[in-house]
C-alpha atoms as a PDB file:
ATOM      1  CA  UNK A   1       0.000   0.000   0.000  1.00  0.00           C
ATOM      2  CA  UNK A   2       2.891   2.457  -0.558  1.00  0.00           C
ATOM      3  CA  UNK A   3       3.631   4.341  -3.812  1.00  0.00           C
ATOM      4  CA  UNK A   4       6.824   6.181  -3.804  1.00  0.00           C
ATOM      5  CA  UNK A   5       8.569   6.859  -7.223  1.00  0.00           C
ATOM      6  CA  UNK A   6      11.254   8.932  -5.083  1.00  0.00           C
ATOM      7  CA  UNK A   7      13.176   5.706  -4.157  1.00  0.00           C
ATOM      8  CA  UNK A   8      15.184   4.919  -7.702  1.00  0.00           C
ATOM      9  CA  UNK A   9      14.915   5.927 -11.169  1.00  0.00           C
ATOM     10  CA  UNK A  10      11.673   5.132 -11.746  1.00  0.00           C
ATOM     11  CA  UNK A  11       8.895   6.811 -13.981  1.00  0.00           C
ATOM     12  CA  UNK A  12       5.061   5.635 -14.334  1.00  0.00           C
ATOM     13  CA  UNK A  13       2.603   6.389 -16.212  1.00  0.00           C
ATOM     14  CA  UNK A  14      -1.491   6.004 -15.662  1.00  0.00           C
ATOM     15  CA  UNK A  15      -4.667   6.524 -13.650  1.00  0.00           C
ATOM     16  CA  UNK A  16      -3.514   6.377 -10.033  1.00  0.00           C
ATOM     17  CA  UNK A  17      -7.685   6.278  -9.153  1.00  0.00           C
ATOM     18  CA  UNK A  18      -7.963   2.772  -8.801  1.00  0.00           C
ATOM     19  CA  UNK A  19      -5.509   2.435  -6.678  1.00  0.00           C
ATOM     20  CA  UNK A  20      -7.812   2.350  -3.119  1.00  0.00           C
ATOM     21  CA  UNK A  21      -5.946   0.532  -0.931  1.00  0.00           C
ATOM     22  CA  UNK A  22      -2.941   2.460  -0.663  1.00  0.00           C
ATOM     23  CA  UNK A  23      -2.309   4.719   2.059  1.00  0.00           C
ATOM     24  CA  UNK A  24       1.557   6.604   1.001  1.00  0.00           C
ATOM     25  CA  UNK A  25       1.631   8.267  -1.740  1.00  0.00           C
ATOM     26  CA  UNK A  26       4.746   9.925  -2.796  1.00  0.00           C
ATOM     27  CA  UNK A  27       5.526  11.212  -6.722  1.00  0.00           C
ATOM     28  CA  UNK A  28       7.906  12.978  -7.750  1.00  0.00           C
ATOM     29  CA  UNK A  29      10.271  13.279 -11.197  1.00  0.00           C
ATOM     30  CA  UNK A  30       9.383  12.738 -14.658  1.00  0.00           C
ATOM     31  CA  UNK A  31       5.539  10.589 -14.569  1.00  0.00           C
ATOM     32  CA  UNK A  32       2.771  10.828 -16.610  1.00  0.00           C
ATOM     33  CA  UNK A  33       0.199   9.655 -13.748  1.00  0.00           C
ATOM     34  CA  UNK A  34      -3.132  10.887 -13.336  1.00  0.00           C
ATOM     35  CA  UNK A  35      -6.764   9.958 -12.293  1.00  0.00           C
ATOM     36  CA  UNK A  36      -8.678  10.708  -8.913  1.00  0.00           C
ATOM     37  CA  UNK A  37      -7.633  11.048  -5.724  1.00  0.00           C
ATOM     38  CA  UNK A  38     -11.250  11.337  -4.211  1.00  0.00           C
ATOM     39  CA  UNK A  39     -11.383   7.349  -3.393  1.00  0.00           C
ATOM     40  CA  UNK A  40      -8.267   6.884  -2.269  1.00  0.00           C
ATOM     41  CA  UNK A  41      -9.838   7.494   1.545  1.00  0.00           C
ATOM     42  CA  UNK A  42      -6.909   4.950   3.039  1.00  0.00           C
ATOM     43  CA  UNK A  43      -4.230   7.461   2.439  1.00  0.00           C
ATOM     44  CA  UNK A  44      -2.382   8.852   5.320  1.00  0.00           C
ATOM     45  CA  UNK A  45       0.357  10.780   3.077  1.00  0.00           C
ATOM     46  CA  UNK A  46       0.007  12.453  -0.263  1.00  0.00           C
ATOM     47  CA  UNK A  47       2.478  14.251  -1.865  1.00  0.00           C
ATOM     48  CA  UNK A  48       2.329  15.098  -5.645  1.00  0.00           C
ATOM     49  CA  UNK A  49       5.031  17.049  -7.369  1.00  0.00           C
ATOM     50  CA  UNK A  50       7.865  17.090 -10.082  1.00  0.00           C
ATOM     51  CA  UNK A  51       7.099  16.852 -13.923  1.00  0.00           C
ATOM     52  CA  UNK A  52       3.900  14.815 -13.771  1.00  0.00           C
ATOM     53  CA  UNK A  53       0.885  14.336 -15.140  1.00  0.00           C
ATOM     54  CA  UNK A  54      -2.432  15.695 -13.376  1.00  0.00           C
ATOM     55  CA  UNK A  55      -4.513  14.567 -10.373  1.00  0.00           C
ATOM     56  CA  UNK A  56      -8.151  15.673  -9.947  1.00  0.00           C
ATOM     57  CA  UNK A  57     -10.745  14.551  -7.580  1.00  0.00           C
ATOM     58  CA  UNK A  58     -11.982  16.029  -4.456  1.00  0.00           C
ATOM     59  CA  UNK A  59      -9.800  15.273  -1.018  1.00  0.00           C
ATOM     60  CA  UNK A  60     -12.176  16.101   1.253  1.00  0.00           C
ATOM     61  CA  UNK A  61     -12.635  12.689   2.384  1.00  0.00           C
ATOM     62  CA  UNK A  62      -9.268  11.928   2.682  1.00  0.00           C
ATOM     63  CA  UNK A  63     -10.014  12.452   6.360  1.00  0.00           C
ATOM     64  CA  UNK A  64      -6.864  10.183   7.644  1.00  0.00           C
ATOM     65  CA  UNK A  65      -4.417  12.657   5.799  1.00  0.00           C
ATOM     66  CA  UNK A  66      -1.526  13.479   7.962  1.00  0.00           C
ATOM     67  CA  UNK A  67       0.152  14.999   5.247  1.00  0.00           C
ATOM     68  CA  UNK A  68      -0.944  17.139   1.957  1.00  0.00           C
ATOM     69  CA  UNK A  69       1.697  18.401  -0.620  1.00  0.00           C
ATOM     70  CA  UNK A  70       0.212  18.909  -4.206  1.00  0.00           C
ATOM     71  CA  UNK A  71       3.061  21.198  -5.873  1.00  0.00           C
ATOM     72  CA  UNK A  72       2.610  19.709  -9.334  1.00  0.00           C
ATOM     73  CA  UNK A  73       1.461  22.524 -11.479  1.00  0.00           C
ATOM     74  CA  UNK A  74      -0.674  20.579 -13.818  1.00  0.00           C
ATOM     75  CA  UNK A  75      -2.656  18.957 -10.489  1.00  0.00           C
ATOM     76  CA  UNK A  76      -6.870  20.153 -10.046  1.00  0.00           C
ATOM     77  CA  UNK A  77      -7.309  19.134  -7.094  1.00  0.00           C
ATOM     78  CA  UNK A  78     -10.706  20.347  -5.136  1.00  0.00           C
ATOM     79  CA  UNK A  79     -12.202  20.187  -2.165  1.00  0.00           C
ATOM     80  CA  UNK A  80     -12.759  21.060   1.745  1.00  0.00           C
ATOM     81  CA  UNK A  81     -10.088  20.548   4.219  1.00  0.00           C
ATOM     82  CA  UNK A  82     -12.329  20.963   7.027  1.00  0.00           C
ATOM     83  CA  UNK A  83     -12.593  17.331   8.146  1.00  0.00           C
ATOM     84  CA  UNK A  84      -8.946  16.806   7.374  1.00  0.00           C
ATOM     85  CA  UNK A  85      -8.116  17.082  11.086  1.00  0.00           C
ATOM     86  CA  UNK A  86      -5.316  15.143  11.750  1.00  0.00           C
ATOM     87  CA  UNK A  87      -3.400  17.527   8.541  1.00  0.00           C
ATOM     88  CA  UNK A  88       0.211  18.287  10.401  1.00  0.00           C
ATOM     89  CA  UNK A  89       1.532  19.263   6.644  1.00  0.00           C
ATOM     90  CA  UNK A  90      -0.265  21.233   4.059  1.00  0.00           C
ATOM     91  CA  UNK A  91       1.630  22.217   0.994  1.00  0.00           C
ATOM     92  CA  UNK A  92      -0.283  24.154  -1.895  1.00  0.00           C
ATOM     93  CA  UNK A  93       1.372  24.531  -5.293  1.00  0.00           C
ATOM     94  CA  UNK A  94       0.059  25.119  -8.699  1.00  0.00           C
ATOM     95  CA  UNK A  95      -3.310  24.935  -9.809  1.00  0.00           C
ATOM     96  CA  UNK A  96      -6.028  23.706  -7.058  1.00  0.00           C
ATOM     97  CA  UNK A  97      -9.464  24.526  -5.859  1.00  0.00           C
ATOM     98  CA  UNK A  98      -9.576  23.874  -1.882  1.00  0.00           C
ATOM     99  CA  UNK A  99     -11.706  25.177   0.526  1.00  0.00           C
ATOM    100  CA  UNK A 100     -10.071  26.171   3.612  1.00  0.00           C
ATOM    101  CA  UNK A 101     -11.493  26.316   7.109  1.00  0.00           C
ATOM    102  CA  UNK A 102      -8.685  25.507   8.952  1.00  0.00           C
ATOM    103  CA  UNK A 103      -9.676  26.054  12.566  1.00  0.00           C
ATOM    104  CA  UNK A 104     -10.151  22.192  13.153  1.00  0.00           C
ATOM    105  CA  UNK A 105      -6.903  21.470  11.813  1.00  0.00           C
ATOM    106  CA  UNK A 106      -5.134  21.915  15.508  1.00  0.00           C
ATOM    107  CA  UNK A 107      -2.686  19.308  14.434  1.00  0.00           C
ATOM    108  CA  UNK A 108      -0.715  21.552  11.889  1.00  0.00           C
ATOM    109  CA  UNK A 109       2.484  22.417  12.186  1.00  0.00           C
ATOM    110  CA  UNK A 110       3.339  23.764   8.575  1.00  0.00           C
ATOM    111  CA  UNK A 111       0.809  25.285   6.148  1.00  0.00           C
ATOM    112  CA  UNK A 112       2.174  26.759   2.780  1.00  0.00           C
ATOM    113  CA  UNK A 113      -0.281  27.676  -0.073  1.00  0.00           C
ATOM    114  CA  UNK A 114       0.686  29.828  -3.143  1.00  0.00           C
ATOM    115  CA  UNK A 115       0.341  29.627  -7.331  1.00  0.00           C
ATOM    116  CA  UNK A 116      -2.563  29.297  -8.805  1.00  0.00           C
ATOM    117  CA  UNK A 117      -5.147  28.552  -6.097  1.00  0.00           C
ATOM    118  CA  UNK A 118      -8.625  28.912  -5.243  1.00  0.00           C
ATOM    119  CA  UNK A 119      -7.325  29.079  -1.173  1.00  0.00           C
ATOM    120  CA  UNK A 120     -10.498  30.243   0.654  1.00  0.00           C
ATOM    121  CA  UNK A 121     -11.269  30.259   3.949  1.00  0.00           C
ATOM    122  CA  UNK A 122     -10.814  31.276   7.918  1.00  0.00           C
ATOM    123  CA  UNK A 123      -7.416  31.858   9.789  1.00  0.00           C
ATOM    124  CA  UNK A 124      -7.544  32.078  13.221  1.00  0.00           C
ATOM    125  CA  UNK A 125      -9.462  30.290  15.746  1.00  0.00           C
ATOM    126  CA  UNK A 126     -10.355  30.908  19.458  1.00  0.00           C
ATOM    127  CA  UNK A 127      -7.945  31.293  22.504  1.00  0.00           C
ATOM    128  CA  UNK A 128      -5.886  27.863  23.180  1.00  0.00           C
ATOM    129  CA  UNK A 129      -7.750  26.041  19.951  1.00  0.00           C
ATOM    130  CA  UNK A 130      -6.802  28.124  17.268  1.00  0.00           C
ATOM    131  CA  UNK A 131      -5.437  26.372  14.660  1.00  0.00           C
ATOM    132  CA  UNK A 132      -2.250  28.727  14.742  1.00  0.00           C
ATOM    133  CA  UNK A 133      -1.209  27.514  18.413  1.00  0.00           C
ATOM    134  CA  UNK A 134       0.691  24.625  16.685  1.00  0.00           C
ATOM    135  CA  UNK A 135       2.248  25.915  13.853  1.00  0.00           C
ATOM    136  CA  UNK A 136       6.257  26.273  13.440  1.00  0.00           C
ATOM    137  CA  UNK A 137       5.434  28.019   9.206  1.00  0.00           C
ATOM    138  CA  UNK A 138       2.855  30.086   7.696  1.00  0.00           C
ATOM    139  CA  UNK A 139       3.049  31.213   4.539  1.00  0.00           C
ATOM    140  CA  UNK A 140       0.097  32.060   2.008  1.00  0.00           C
ATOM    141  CA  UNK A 141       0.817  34.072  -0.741  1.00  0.00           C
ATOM    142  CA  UNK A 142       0.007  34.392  -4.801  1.00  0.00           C
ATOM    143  CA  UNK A 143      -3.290  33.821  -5.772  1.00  0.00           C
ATOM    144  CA  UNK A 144      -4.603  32.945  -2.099  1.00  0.00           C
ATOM    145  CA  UNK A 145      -8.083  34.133  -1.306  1.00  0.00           C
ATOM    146  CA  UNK A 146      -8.233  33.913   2.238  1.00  0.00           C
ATOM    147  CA  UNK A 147     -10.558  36.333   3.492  1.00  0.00           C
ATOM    148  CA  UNK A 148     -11.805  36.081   7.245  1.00  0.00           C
ATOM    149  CA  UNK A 149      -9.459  35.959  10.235  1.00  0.00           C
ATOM    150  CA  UNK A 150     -11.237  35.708  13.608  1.00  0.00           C
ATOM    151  CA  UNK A 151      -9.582  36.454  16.695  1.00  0.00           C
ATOM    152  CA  UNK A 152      -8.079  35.700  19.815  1.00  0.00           C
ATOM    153  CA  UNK A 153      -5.492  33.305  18.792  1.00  0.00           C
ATOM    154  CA  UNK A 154      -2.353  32.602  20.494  1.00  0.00           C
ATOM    155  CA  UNK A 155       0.287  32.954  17.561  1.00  0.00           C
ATOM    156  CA  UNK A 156       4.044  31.094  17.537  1.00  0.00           C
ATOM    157  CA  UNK A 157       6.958  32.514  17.381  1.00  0.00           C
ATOM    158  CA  UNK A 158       7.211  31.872  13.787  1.00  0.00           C
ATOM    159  CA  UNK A 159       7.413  33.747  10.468  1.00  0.00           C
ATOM    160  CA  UNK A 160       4.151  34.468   8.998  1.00  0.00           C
ATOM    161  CA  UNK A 161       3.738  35.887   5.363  1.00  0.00           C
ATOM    162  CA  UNK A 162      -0.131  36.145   4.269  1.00  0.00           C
ATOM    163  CA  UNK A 163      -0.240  38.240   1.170  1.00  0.00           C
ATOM    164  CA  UNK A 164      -3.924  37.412  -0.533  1.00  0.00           C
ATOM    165  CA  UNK A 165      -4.627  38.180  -3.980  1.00  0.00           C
ATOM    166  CA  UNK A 166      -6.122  41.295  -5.378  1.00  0.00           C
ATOM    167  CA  UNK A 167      -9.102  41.987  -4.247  1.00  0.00           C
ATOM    168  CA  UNK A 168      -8.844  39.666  -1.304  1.00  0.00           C
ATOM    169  CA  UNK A 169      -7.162  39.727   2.250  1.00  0.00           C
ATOM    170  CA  UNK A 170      -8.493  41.398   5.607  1.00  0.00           C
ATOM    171  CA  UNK A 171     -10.468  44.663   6.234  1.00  0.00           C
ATOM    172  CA  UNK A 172      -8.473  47.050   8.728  1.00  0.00           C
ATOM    173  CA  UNK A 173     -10.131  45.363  11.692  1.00  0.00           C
ATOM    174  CA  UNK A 174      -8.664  42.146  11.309  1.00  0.00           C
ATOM    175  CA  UNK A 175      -5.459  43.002  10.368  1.00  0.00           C
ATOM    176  CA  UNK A 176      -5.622  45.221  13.807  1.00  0.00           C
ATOM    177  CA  UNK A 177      -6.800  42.157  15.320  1.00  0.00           C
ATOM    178  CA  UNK A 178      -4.693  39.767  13.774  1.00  0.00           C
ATOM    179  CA  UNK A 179      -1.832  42.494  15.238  1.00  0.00           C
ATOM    180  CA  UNK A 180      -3.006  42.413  18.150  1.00  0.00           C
ATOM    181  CA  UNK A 181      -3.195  39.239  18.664  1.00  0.00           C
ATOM    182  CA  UNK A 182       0.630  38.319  17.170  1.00  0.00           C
ATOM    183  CA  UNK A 183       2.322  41.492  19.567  1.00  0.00           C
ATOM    184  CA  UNK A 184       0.522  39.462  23.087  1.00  0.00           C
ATOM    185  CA  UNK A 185       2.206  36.221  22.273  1.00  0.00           C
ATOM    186  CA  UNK A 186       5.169  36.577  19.429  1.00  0.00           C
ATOM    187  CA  UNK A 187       8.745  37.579  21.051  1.00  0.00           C
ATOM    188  CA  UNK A 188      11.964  38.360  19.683  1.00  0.00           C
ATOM    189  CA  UNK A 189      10.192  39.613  15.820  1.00  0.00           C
ATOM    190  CA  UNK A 190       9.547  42.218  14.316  1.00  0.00           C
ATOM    191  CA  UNK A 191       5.697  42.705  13.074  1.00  0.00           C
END
């Protein structure tokens, strides 16, 4: 149950949809694999990147993800990450449509998003369970449209870049919020 064409000089080619009972997937290099992802509900690891073909299909119920990183241009992947809650990695390159409401995902550590996406959703969270509390990397950035931050969450001392496309981002109040909230728990950085 473990696809990894990172280990040797390998290259594949075909639908990866049938492929339900694996639960690693890692591609990288020069593939021309494609299909669905949206059965593949066994996988605890995806990562999908190099010169490959394209994966579609919805993740959202992937819900035993541990670890998401599509950075395969050609990939159209869709989808809610909402019930993804046990997410400690999300990587987001290329050319996706995900839905983000992050604040269940209290497991993540690292969250990078930026190309071509359709990123929406919520950053923040409440007090202790804010999704943030965790996190040792934010970066969002490109064609993100994150567009709601809700406040009071506890921030890391970690480097954040958010930088939404145009037309998206926070109104002043959030950004004073999100402030806010960053100068009572960040030390040691500049905001």
């Amino acid at each position: 149950t473990y696809l990894n064409t990172a280990l040797g000089n390998v290259s594949l080619s075909g639908s990866i949809a049938g492929l339900t009972e694996l639960t690693y997937v890692s591609v990288a290099g020069a593939n021309t694999i494609n299909g669905s992802v949206a059965e593949l509900t066994n996988l605890t690891h995806l990562h999908f990147g190099g010169a490959n073909g394209a994966i579609s299909g919805s993740i959202a119920e992937l819900t035993g993800l541990t670890y998401l990183n599509l950075n395969a241009i050609a990939n159209t992947v869709t989808g809610s990450i909402t019930g993804l809650t046990l997410l400690t990695h999300l990587g987001i390159y290329g050319n996706n449509t995900i839905s983000v409401d992050v604040t269940y995902c209290t497991e993540m550590l690292t969250c990078t998003a930026r190309g071509d996406n359709e990123l929406s959703g919520v950053i923040g969270g409440s007090g202790t369970s804010a999704w943030v509390n965790g996190l040792t990397s934010l970066s969002m950035y490109e064609s993100n449209h994150m567009t709601t931050y809700t406040s009071v969450a506890t921030w890391p001392n970690i480097h954040v870049r958010i930088d939404p496309s145009p037309g998206y981002g926070y109104d002043s109040t959030e950004i004073d919020n999100m402030l806010i909230d960053m100068s009572a728990t960040i030390t040691g950085k500049n905001i």
